[in-house]
Protein backbone atom coordinates (compact mmCIF):
# COMPACT_ATOMS: atom_id res chain seq x y z
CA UNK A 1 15.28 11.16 -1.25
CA UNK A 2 17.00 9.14 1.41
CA UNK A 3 20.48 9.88 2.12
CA UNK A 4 21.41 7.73 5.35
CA UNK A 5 19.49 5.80 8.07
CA UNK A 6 20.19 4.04 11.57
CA UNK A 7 18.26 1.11 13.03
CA UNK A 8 18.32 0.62 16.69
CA UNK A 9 16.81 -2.54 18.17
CA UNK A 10 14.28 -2.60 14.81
CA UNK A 11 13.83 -6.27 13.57
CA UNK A 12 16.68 -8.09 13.30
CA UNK A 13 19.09 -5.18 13.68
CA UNK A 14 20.89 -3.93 17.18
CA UNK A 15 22.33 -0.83 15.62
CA UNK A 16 23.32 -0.21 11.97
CA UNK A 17 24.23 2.29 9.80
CA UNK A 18 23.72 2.60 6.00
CA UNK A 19 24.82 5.59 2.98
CA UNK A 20 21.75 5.84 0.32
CA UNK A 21 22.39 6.53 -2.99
CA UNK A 22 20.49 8.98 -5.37
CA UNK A 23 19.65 6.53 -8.00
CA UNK A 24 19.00 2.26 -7.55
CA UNK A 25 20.46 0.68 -4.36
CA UNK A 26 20.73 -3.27 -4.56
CA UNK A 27 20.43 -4.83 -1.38
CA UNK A 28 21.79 -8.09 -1.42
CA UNK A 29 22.04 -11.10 1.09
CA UNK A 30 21.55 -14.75 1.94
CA UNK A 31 17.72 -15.22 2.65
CA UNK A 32 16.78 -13.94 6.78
CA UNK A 33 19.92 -11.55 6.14
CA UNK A 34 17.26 -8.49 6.74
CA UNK A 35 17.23 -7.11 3.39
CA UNK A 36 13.23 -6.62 3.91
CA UNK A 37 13.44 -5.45 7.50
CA UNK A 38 15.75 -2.17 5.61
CA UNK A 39 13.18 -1.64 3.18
CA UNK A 40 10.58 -1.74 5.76
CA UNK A 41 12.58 0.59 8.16
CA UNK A 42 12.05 3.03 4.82
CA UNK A 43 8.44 2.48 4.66
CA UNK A 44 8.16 3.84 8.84
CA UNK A 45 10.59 5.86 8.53
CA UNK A 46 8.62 8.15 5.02
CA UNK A 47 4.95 6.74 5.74
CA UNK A 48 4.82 6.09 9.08
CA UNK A 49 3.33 2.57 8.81
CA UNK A 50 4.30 -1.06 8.09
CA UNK A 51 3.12 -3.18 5.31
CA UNK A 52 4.29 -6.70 7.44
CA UNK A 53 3.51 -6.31 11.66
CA UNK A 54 2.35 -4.88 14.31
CA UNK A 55 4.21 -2.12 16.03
CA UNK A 56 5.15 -4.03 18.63
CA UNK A 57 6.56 -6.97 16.24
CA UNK A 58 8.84 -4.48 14.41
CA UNK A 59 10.94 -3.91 17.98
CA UNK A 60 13.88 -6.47 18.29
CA UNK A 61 12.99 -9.45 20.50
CA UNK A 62 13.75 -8.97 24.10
CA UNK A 63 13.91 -4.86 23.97
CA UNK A 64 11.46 -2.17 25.37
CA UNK A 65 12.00 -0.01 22.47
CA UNK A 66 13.27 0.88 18.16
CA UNK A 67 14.23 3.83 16.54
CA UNK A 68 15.04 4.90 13.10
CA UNK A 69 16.41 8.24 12.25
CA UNK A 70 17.08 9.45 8.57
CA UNK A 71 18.56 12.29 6.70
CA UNK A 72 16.83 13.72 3.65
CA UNK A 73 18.15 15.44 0.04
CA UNK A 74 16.03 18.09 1.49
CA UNK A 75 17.65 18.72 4.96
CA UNK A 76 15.48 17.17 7.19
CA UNK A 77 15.76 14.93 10.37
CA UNK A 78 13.52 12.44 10.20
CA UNK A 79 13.08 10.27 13.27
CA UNK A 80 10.68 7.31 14.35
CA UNK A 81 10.74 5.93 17.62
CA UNK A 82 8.69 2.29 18.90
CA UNK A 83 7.98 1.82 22.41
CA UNK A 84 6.50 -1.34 24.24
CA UNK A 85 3.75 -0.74 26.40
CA UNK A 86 1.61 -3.25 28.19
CA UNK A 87 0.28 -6.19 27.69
CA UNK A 88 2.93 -6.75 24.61
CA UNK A 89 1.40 -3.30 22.65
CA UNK A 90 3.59 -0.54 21.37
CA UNK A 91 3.22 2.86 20.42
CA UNK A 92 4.56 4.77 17.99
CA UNK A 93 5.79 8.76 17.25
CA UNK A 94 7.40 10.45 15.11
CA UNK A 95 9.73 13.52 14.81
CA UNK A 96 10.71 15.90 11.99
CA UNK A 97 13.40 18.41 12.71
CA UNK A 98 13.14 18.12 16.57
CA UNK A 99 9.24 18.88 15.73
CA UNK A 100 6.93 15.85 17.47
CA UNK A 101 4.21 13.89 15.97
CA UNK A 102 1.90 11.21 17.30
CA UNK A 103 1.16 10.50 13.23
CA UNK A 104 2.60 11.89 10.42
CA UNK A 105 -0.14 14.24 8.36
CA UNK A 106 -0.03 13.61 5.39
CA UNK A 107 2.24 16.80 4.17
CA UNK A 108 5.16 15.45 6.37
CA UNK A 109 5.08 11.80 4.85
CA UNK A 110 7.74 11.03 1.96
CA UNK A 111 5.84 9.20 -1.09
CA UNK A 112 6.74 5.57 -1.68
CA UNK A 113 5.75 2.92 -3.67
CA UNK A 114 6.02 -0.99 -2.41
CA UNK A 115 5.99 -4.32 -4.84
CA UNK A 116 6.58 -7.19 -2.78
CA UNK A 117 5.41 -11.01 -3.76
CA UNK A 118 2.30 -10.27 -2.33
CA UNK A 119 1.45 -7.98 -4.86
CA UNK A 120 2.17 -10.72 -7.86
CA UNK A 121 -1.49 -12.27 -6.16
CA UNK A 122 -3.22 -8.69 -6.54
CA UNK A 123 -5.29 -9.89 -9.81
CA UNK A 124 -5.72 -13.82 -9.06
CA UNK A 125 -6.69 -13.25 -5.00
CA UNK A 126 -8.71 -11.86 -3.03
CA UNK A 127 -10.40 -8.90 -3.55
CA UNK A 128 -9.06 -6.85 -0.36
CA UNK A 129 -5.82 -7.03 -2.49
CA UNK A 130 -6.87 -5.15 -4.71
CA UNK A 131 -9.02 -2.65 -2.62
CA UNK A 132 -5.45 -2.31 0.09
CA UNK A 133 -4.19 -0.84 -3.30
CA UNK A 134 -6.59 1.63 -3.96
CA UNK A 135 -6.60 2.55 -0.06
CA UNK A 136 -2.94 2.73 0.19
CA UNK A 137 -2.31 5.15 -2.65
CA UNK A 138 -5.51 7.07 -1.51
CA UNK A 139 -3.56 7.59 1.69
CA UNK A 140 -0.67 9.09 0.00
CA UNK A 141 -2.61 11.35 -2.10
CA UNK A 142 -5.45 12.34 -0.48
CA UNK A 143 -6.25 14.30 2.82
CA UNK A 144 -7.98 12.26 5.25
CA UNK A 145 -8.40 9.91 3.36
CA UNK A 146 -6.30 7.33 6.03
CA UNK A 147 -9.00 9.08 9.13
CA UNK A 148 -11.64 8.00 6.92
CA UNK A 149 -10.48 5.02 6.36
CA UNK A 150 -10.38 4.16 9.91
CA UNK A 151 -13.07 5.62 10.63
CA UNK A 152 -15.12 3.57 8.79
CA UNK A 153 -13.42 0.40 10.44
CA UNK A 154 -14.61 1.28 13.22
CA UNK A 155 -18.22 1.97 12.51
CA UNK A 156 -18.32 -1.25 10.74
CA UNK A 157 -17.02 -3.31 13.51
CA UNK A 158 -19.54 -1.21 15.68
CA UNK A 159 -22.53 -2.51 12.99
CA UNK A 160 -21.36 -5.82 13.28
CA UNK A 161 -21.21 -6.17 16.76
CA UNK A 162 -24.40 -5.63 17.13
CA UNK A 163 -25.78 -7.30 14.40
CA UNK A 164 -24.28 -10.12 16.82
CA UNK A 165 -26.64 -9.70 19.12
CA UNK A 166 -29.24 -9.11 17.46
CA UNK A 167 -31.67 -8.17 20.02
CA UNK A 168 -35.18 -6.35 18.88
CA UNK A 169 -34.40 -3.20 21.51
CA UNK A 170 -30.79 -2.96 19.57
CA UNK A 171 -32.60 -2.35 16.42
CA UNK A 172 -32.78 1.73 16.75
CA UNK A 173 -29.04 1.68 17.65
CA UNK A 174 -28.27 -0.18 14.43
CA UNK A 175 -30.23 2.53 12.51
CA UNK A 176 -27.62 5.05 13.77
CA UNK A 177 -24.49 2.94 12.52
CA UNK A 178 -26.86 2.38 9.54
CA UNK A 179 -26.06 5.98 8.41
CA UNK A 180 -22.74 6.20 9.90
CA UNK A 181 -21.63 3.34 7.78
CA UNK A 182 -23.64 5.03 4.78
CA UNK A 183 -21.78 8.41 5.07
CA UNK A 184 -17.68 6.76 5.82
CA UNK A 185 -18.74 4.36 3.11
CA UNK A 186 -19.07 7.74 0.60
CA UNK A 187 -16.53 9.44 1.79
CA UNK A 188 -14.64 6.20 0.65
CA UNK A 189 -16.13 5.36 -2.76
CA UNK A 190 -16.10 8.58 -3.95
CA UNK A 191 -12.60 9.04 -4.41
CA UNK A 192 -11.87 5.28 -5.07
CA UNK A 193 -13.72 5.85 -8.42
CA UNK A 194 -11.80 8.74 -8.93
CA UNK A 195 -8.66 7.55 -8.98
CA UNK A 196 -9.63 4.63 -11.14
CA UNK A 197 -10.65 6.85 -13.81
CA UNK A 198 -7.17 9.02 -13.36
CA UNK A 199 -5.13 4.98 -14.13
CA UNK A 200 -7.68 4.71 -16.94
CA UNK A 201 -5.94 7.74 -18.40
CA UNK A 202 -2.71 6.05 -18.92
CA UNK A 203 -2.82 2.51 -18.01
CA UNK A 204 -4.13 1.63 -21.59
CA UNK A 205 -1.05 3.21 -23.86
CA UNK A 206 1.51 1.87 -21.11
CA UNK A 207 0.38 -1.55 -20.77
CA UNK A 208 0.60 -1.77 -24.81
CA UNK A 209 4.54 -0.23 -24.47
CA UNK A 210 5.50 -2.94 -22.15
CA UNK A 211 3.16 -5.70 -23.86
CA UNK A 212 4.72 -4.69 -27.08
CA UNK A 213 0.73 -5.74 -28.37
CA UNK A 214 -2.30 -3.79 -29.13
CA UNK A 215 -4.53 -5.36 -26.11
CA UNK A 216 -6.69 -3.22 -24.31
CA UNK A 217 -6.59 -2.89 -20.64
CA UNK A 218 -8.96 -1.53 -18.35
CA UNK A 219 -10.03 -1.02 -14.75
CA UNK A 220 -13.35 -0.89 -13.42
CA UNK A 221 -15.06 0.18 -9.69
CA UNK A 222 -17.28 -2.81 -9.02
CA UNK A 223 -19.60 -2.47 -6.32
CA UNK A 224 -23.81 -3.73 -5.33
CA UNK A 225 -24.19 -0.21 -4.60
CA UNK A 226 -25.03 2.32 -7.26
CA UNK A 227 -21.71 4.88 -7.17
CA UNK A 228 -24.18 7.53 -7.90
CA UNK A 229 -25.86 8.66 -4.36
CA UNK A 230 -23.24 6.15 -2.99
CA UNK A 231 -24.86 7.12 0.19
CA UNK A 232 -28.50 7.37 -0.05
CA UNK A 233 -27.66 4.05 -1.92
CA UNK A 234 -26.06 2.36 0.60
CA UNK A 235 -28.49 3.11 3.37
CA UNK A 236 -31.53 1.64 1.63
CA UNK A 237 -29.45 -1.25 1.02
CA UNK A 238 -28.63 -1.82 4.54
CA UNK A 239 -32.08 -0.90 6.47
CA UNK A 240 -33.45 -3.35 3.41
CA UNK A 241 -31.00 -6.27 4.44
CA UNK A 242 -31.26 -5.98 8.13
CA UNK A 243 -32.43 -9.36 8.65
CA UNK A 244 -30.59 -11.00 6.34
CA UNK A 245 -27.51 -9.31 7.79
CA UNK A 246 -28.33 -10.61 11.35
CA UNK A 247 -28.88 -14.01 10.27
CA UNK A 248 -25.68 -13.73 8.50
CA UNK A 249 -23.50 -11.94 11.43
CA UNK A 250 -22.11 -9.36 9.25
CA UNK A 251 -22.50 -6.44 6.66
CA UNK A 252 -22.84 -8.05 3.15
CA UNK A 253 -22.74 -4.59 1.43
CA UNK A 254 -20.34 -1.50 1.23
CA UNK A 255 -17.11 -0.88 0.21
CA UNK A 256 -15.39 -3.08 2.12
CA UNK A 257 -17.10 -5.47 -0.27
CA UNK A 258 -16.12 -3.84 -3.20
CA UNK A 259 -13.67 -4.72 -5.71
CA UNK A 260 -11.09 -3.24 -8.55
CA UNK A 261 -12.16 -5.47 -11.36
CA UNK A 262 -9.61 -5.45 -14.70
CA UNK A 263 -10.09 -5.89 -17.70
CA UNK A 264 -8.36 -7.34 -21.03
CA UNK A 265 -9.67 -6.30 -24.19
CA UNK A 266 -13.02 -6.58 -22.33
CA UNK A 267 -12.46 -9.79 -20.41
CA UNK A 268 -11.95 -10.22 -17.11
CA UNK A 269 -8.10 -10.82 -16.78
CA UNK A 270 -8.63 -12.08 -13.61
CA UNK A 271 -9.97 -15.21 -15.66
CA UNK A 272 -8.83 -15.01 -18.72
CA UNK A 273 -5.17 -13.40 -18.57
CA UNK A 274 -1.96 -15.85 -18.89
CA UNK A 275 0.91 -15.67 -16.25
CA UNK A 276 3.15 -13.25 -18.69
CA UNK A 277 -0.01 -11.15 -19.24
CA UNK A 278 -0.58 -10.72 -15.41
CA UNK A 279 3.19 -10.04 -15.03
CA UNK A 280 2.80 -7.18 -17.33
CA UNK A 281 -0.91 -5.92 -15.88
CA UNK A 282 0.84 -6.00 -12.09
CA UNK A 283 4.30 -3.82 -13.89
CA UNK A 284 1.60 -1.31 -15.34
CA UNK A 285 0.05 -0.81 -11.88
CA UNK A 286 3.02 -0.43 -10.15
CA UNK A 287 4.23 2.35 -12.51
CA UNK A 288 1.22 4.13 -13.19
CA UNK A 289 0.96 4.26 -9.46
CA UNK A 290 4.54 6.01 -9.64
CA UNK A 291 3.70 8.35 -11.42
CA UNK A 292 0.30 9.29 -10.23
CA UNK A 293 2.28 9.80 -7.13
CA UNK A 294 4.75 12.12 -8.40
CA UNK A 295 1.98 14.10 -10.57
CA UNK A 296 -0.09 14.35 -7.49
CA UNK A 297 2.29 15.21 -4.61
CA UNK A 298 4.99 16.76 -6.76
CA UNK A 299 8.04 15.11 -5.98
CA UNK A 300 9.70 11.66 -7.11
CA UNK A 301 8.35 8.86 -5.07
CA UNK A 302 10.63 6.36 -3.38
CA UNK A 303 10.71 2.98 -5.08
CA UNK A 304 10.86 -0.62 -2.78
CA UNK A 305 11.10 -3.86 -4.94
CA UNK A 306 10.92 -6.34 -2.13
CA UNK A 307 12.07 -9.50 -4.14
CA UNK A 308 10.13 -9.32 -7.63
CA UNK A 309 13.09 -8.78 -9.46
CA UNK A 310 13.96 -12.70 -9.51
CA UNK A 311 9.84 -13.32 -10.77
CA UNK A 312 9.90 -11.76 -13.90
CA UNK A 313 11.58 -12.73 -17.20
CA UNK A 314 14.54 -10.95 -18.78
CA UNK A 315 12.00 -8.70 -21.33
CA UNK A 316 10.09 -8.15 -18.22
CA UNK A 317 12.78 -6.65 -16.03
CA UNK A 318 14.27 -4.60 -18.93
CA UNK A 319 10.75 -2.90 -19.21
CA UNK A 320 10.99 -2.46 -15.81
CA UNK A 321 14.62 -0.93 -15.54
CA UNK A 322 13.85 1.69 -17.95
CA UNK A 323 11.45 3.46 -15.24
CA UNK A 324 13.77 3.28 -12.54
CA UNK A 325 16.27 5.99 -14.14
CA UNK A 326 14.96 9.17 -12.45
CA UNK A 327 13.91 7.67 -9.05
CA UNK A 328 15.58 6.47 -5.89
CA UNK A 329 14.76 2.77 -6.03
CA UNK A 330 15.67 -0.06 -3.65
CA UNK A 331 16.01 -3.45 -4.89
CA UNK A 332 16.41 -6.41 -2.62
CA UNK A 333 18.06 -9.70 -3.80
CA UNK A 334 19.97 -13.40 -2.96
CA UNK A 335 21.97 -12.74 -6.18
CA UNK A 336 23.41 -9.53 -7.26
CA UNK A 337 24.67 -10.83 -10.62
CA UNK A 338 20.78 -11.03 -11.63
CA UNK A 339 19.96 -7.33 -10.79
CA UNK A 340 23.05 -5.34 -11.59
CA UNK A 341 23.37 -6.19 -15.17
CA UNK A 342 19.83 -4.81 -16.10
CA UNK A 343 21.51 -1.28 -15.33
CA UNK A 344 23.69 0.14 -17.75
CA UNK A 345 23.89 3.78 -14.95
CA UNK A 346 26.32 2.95 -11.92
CA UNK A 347 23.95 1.41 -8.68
CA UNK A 348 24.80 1.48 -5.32
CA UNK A 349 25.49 -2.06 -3.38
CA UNK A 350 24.08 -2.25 0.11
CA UNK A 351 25.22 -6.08 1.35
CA UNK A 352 23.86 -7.97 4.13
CA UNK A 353 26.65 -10.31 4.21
């Protein structure tokens, strides 16, 4: 948990102050008031990353340089500092009780969970939507998980490059990035699946709680690839498509291609699922992803509600309310009056007025 925190120079702040509570905070303001800017000063501040910019973006216009520094329940000085370089880039480092890091390992990160509008497209969109979500909570949960990740960003973009040029003495090269691709792409797969199966285990019996309905809801790993020998798979796939993939410009297969596909009582809900029912499928994510966190890392996640609150209806955010009770939860809002009444336990007002 989050007791205090300082901005300096971050977004839209010069240098403010702001007392945490334990339990749900309601930020509330007139809209460009920097009620998200706060809750994304949380997200740097416990993960190390932003869900919105660039580094550079994140400093205030006009200075050479942020930082945010936060006390925890625990003790702890937690401290994140932004620094132009050239050619408008920034860099970014951390420190924990005096102790300096260029990126927070996993071990020194504070879990959090993020729904923001964006989210409310997760089923209807694109499919990166939904594979960002499987990524992101990998990240929290699993070591190296975020190098892979990267990693295999970087191999791709190496595969496409020169599938670009496409030049006959480039084609032994390719062969390398061929495997390269086929090994990341494993290491990424494997425990995507994984954790699909783990929501599988709940997501069912909680989506009928808050549906108040016996509808069956499932998730499923969909990829062209065979998750079995996901490697071995992959890499026949690839040296089989070479051509095509040159004439195209890009890699048609792997799991950056992949998808999260759910299901409704065996249809795709995606398709099929009304605008209350995807309400409800997006409120079962979010909180089976809560407490997946808490089950895997051991401690209560941090909870951001980036201006949902205001999209659901009144059965909606009473379902919602009654998992907030044990967890340190910001809420941001235009109108208090809407939020405050679904809590019954005393909240703490942060106002941007």
């Amino acid at each position: 948990m989050i007791t205090d925190i300082r901005l300096q120079d971050f977004r839209s702040y010069k240098d403010s102050a702001y007392d945490l509570g334990e339990g749900v905070n309601i930020i509330v303001g007139p809209n460009a008031s920097g009620k998200t800017n706060l809750l994304e000063s949380i997200l740097v501040i416990g993960l190390g990353s932003s869900y919105r910019a660039s580094t550079a973006e994140q400093i205030r216009f006009g200075r050479p340089w942020a930082r945010l520094e936060a006390h925890t329940s625990s003790g702890d000085i937690r401290a994140a500092k932004l620094q132009l370089i050239a050619d408008n880039r920034a860099i970014k480092s951390f420190e924990i009780d005096s102790k300096p890091y260029q990126r927070l390992p996993l071990a020194k990160t504070l879990p959090v969970v993020l729904f923001e509008p964006q989210h409310l497209l997760m089923l209807t969109g694109r499919p990166d939507l939904r594979r960002e979500f499987m990524d992101d909570l990998l990240e929290q949960t699993t070591p190296g998980f975020g190098a892979t990740r990267r990693a295999y960003k970087r191999a791709l973009h190496q595969r496409n490059s020169l599938l670009k040029k496409s030049q006959d003495n480039d084609l032994q090269q390719l062969f390398a990035w061929n495997v390269r691709v086929s090994e990341l792409g494993a290491q990424l797969v494997g425990p995507r699946v994984e954790l699909t199966k783990k929501f599988n285990n709940q997501i069912a019996e909680l989506y009928q709680q808050l549906s108040k309905s016996s509808d069956k809801l499932e998730l499923h790993y969909s990829s062209s690839i065979s998750t079995n020998n996901y490697a071995s798979n992959l890499l026949k796939k690839l040296e089989a498509s070479v051509q095509l993939d040159i004439a195209r410009g890009f890699t048609a297969h792997g799991p950056h291609r992949d998808d999260m596909e759910v299901t409704l009582n065996k249809r795709k809900a995606q398709d099929t699922a009304s605008r209350g029912e995807i309400r409800t499928i997006l409120l079962s994510l979010k909180i089976n992803e809560l407490h997946l966190l808490e089950k895997l890392r051991g401690v209560k996640p941090i909870l951001l509600l980036d201006d949902v609150f205001s999209e659901l209806d009144g059965a909606r955010r009473k379902a919602l309310t009654g998992y907030l009770q044990d967890y340190q939860t910001f809420i941001t809002t235009t109108d208090a009056d809407l939020v405050v009444h679904n809590f019954a336990q005393k909240c703490h007002i942060i106002s941007m007025q």
